[in-house]
Protein backbone atom coordinates (compact mmCIF):
# COMPACT_ATOMS: atom_id res chain seq x y z
CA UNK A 1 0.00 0.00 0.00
CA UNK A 2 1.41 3.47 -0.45
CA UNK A 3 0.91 7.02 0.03
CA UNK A 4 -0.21 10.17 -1.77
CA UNK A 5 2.07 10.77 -4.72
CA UNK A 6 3.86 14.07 -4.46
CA UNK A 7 6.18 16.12 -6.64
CA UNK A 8 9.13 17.83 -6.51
CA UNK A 9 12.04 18.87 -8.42
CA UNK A 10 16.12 18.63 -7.72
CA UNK A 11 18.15 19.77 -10.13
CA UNK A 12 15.81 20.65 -12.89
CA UNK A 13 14.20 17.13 -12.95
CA UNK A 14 11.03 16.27 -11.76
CA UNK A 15 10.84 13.59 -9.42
CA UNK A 16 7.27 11.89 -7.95
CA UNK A 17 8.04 10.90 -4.08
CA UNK A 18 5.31 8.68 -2.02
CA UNK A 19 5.74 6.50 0.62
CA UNK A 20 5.04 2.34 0.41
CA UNK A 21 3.81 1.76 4.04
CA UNK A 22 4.58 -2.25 3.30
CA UNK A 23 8.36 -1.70 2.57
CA UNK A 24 8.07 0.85 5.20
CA UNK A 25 10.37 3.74 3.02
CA UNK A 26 9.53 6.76 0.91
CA UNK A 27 10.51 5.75 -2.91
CA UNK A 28 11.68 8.87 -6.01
CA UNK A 29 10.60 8.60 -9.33
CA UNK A 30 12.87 10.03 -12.05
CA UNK A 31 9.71 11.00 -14.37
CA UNK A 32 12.04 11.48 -17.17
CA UNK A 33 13.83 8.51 -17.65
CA UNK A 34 11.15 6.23 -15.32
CA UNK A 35 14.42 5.16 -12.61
CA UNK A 36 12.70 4.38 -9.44
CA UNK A 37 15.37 4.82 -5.86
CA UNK A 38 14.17 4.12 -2.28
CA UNK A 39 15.59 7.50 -0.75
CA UNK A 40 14.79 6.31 2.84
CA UNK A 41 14.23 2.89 4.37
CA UNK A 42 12.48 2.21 8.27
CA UNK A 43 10.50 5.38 8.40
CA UNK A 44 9.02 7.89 6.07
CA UNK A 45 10.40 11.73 4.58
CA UNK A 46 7.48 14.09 4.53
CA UNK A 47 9.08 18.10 4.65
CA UNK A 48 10.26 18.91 0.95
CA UNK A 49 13.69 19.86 2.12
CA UNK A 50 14.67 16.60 3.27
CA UNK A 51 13.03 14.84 0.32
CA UNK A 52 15.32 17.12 -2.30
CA UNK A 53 18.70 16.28 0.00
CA UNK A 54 17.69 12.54 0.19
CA UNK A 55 16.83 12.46 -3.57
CA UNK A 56 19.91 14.38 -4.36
CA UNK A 57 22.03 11.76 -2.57
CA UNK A 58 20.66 8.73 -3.85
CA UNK A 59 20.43 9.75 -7.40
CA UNK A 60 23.84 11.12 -7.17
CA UNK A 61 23.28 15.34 -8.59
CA UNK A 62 25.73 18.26 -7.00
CA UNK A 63 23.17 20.39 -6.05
CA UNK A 64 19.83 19.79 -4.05
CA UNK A 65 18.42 22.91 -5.50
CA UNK A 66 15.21 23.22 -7.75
């Protein structure tokens, strides 16, 4: 089961970010090239700062900046 779907942007990409409640993480969708990350595993992200660092990390860009 997951979450609502929410959207942000790192790096001039576009990323959808929800949270699967049964792998108990919050999961980043590249929506340009479809690349799916788990950006945090045994509890959730929910501010938008955090989410942009954490995506930032795991997908591996300089800048955590929209």
């Amino acid at each position: 089961m997951t979450g609502t779907i929410r959207t942000t942007t790192v790096n001039k990409i576009n990323f959808e970010v929800w949270s699967d409640f049964s792998a108990r993480g919050t999961f980043a969708k590249n929506t340009e090239t479809g690349e799916v990350k788990q950006i945090s595993s045994s509890g959730y992200i929910s501010k938008d700062l955090t989410t942009r660092k954490a995506i930032a990390i795991v997908f591996n860009f300089p800048t955590f900046r929209k």
